[in-house]
Protein backbone atom coordinates (compact mmCIF):
# COMPACT_ATOMS: atom_id res chain seq x y z
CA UNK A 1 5.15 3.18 9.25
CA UNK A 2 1.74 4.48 9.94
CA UNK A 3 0.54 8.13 10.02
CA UNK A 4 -0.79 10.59 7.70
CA UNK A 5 0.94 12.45 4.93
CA UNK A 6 -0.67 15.17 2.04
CA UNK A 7 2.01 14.53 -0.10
CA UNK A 8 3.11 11.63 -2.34
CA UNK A 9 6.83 10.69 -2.44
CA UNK A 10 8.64 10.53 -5.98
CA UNK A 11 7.98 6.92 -6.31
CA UNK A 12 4.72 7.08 -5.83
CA UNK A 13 4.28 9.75 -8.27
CA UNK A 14 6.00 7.58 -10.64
CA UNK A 15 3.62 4.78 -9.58
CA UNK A 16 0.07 7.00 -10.58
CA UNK A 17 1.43 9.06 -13.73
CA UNK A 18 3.06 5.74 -15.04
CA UNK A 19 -0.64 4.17 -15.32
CA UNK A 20 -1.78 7.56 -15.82
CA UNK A 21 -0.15 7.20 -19.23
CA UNK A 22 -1.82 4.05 -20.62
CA UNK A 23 -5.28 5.23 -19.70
CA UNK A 24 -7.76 6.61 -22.16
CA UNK A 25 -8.35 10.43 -21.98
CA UNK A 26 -11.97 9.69 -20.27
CA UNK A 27 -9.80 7.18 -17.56
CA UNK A 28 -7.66 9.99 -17.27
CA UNK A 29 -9.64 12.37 -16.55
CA UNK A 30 -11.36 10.30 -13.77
CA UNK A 31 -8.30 9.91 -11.94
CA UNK A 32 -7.53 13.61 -11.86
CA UNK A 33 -10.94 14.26 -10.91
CA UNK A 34 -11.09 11.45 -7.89
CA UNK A 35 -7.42 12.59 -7.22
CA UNK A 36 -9.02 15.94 -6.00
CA UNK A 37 -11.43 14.04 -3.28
CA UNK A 38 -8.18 11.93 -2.61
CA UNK A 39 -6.08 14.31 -0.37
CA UNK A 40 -5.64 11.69 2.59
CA UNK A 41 -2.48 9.15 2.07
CA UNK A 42 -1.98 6.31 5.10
CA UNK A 43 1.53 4.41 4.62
CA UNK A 44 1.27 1.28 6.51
CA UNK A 45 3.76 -1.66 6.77
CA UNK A 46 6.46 -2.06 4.35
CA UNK A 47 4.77 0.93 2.92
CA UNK A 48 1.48 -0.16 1.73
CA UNK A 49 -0.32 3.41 0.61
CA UNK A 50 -3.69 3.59 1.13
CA UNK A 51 -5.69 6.70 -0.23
CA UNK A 52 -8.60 8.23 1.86
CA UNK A 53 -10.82 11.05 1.13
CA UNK A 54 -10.01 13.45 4.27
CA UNK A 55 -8.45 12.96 7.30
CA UNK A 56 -11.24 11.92 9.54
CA UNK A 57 -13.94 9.32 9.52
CA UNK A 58 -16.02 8.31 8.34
CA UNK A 59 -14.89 8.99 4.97
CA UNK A 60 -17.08 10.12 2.83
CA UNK A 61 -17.88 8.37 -0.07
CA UNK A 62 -16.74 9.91 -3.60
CA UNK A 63 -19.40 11.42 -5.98
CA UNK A 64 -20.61 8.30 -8.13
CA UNK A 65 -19.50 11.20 -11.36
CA UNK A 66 -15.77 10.15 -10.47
CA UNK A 67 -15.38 6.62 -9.58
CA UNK A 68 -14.35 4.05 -12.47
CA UNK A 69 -16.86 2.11 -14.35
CA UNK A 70 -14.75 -0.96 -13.00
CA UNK A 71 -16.19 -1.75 -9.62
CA UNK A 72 -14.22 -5.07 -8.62
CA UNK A 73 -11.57 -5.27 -5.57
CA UNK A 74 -8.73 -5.73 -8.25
CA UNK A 75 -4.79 -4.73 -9.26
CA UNK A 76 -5.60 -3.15 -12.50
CA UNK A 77 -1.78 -2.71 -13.06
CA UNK A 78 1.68 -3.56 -12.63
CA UNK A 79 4.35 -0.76 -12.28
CA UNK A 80 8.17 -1.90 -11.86
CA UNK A 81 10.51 0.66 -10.68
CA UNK A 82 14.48 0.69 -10.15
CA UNK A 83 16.26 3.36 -8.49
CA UNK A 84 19.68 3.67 -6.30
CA UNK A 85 19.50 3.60 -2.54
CA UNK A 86 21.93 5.44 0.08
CA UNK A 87 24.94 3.63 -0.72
CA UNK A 88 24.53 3.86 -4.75
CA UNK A 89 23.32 0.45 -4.89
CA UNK A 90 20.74 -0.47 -7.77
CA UNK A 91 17.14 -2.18 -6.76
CA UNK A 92 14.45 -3.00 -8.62
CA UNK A 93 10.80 -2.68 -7.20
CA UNK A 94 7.78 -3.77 -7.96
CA UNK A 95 4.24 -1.50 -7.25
CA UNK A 96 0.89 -3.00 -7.47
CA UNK A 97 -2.19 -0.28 -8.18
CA UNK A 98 -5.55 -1.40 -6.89
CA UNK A 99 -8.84 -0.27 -7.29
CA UNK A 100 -12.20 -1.26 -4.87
CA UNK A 101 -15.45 -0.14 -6.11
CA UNK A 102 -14.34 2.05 -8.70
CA UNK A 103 -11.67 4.18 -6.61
CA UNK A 104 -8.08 3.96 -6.52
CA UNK A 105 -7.25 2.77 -3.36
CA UNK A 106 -3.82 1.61 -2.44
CA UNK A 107 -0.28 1.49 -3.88
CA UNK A 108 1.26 -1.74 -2.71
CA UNK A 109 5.02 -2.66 -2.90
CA UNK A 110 6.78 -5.67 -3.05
CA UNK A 111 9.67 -4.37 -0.91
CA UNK A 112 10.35 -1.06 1.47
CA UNK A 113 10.93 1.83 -1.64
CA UNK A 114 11.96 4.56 1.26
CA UNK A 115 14.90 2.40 1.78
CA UNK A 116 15.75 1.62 -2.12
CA UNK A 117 14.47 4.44 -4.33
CA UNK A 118 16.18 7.27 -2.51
CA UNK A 119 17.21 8.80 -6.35
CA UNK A 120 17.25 8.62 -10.24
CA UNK A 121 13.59 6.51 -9.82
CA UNK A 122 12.79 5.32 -12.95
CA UNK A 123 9.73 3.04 -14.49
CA UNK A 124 11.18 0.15 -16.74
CA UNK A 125 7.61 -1.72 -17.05
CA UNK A 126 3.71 -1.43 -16.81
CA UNK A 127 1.58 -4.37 -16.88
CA UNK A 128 -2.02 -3.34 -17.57
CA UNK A 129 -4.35 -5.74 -15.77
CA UNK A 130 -7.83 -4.66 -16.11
CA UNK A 131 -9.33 -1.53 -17.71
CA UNK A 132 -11.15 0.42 -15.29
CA UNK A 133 -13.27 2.35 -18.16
CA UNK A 134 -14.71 -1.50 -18.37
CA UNK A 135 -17.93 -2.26 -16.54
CA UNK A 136 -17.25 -4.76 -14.13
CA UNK A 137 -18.63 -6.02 -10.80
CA UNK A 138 -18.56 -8.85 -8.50
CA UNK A 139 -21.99 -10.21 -9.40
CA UNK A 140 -20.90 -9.96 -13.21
CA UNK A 141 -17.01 -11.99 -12.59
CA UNK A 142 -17.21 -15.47 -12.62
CA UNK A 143 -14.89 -17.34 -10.47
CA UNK A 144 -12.90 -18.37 -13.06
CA UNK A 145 -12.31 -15.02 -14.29
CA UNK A 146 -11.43 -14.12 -10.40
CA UNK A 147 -8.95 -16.99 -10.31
CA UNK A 148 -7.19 -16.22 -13.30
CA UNK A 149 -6.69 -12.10 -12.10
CA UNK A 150 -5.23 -13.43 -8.90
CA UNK A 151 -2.90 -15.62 -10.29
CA UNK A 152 -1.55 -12.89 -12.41
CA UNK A 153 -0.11 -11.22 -9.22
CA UNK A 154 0.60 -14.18 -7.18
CA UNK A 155 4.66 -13.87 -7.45
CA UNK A 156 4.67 -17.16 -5.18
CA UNK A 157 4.31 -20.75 -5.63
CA UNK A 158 1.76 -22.22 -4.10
CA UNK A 159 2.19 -25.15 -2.18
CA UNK A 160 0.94 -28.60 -3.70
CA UNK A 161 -0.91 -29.39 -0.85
CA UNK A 162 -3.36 -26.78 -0.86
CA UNK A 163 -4.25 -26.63 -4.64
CA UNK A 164 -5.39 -30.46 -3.92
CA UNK A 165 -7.43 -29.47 -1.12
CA UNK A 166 -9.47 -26.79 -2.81
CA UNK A 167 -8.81 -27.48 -6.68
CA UNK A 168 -10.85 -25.24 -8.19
CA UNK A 169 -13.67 -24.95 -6.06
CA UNK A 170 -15.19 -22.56 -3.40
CA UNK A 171 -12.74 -23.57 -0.56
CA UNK A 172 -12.81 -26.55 2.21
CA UNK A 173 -13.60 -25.74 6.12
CA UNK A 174 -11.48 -28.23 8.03
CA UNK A 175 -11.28 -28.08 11.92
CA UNK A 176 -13.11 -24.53 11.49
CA UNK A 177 -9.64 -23.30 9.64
CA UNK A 178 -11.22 -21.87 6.43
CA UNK A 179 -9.49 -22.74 3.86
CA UNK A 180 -9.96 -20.09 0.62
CA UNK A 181 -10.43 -21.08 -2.74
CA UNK A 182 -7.51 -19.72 -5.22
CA UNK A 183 -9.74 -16.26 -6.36
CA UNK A 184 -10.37 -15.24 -2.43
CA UNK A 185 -6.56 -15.40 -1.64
CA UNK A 186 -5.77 -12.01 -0.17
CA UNK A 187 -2.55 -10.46 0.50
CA UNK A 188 -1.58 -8.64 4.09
CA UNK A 189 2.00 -6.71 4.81
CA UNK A 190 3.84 -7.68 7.82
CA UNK A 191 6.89 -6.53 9.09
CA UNK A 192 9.09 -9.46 7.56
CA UNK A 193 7.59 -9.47 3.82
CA UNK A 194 4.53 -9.26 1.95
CA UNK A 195 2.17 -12.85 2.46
CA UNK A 196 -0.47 -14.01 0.18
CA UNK A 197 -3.48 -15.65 2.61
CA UNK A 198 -5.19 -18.66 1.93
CA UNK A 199 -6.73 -19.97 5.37
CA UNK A 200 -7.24 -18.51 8.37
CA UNK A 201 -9.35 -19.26 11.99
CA UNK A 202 -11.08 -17.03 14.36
CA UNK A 203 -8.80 -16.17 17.41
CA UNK A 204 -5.83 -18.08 16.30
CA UNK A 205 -4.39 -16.65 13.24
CA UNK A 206 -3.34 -17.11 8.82
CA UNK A 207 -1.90 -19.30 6.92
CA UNK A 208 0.04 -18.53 4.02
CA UNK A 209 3.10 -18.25 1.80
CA UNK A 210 5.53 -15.11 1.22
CA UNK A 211 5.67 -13.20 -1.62
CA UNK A 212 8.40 -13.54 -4.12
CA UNK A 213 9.23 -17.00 -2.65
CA UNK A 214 9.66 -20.09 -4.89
CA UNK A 215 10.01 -22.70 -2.40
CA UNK A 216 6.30 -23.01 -1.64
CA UNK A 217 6.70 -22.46 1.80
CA UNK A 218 4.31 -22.43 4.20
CA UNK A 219 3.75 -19.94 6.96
CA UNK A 220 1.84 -19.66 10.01
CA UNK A 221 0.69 -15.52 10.83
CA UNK A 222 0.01 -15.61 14.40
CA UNK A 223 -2.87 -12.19 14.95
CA UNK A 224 -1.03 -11.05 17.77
CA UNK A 225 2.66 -11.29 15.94
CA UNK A 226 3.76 -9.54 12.72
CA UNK A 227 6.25 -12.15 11.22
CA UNK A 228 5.30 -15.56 10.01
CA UNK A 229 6.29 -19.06 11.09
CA UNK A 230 7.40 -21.97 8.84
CA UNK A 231 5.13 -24.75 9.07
CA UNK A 232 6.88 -27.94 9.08
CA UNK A 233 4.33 -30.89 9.05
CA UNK A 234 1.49 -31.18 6.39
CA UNK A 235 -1.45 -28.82 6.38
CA UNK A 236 -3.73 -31.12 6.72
CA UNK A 237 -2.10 -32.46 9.68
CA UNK A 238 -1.53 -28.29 11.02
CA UNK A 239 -5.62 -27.73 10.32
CA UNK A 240 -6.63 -30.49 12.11
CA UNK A 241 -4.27 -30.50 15.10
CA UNK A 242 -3.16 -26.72 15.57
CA UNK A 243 -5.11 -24.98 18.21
CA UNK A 244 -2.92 -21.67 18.64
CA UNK A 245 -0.16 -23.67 20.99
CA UNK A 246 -2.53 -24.32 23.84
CA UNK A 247 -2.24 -27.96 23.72
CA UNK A 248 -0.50 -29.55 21.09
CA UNK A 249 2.15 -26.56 21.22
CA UNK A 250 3.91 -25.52 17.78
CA UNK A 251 4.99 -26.98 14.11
């Protein structure tokens, strides 16, 4: 769902004031201060919130006297929710805070909460991930440091295949599909589930595996779709030989 909304739903609520709670009284204050400039929320697919200043752009940036000392693109926690949907069934959901350049900046779920935390939403868990009060910055993160804080939300497995190709390098370019080392995975929302990105090629589309999906999987995320496509033959073979179905058609 996309459009504009100035005020947070219950879940999300529970979301900020359940990290609100395990920050120090200076990271607390911070968040009610950038909260202030924060007065813009954008729900996206499968109800990814994103937070912008005011409801125009460009956005102005925040005053450097509110953002975090933390500057990395990072989940600095964990929130898991369970509440009861229309029908009085039971879910459990799982909400991932992240932060870019020292400003909260999204609320990402694992699955649709407007469809299973209608009431009594409650928090059973927080998982602290990094402490924003922390000076922190790209330049200062080594890659090993990056690898391990993306494996700590990485609720996939991730297919043999590809951890042989890039070990624990930088990446591998092969037939001008980049393929992304382990600490530049990224994940995108599409209308059939949340995928976690590890290649992709200009004008013909991602390559990936779905979150919450044990099977190691792989999917191809076609940029003019929004629902991915099992790969069936290796991904070497796919790099090489997959052109977007102009020639040698699909997998």
């Amino acid at each position: 769902m996309y459009g504009l909304s100035f005020k947070l739903r219950p879940y999300e609520e529970a979301v900020l004031d359940a990290w609100r709670k395990e920050l120090s009284p200076e990271g607390n204050a911070l968040l009610s201060a950038q909260l202030k400039h924060l007065v813009s929320y954008q729900r996206q697919a499968r109800e990814l919130l994103c937070f912008f200043p005011l409801d125009r752009k460009p956005y102005p940036p925040l005053p450097e006297c509110v953002l975090f000392p933390c500057r990395l693109n990072c989940t600095v926690a964990l929130v898991h929710l369970t509440g009861v949907d229309k029908k009085g069934v039971r879910h459990q959901v799982r909400a991932e805070l992240g932060l870019y350049k020292g400003k909260v900046i999204k609320i990402e779920f694992n699955q649709p909460p407007s469809k299973r935390l209608v009431q009594e939403v409650e928090v059973t868990k927080v998982e602290i991930l990094c402490d924003p009060m922390i000076p922190s910055s790209a330049e200062t993160t080594s890659d090993a440091q990056r690898r391990e804080a993306v494996l700590k939300i990485l609720f996939s497995k991730l297919p043999d295949e590809y951890l042989q190709l890039v070990g624990e390098g930088k990446g591998v370019s092969i037939n001008e599909w980049n393929v992304h080392a382990v600490q530049d995975i990224g994940k995108i929302p599409q209308r059939d589930g949340n995928y976690y990105v590890f290649a992709d090629k200009q004008a013909v589309g991602l390559v990936g595996v779905k979150e919450d999906e044990a099977s190691g999987q792989v999917y191809y995320l076609d940029y003019d779709d929004h629902r991915g496509e099992k790969i069936t033959v290796s991904l070497r073979e796919f790099f090489e030989k997959f052109d977007g179905g102009k020639v040698v058609g699909r997998f």
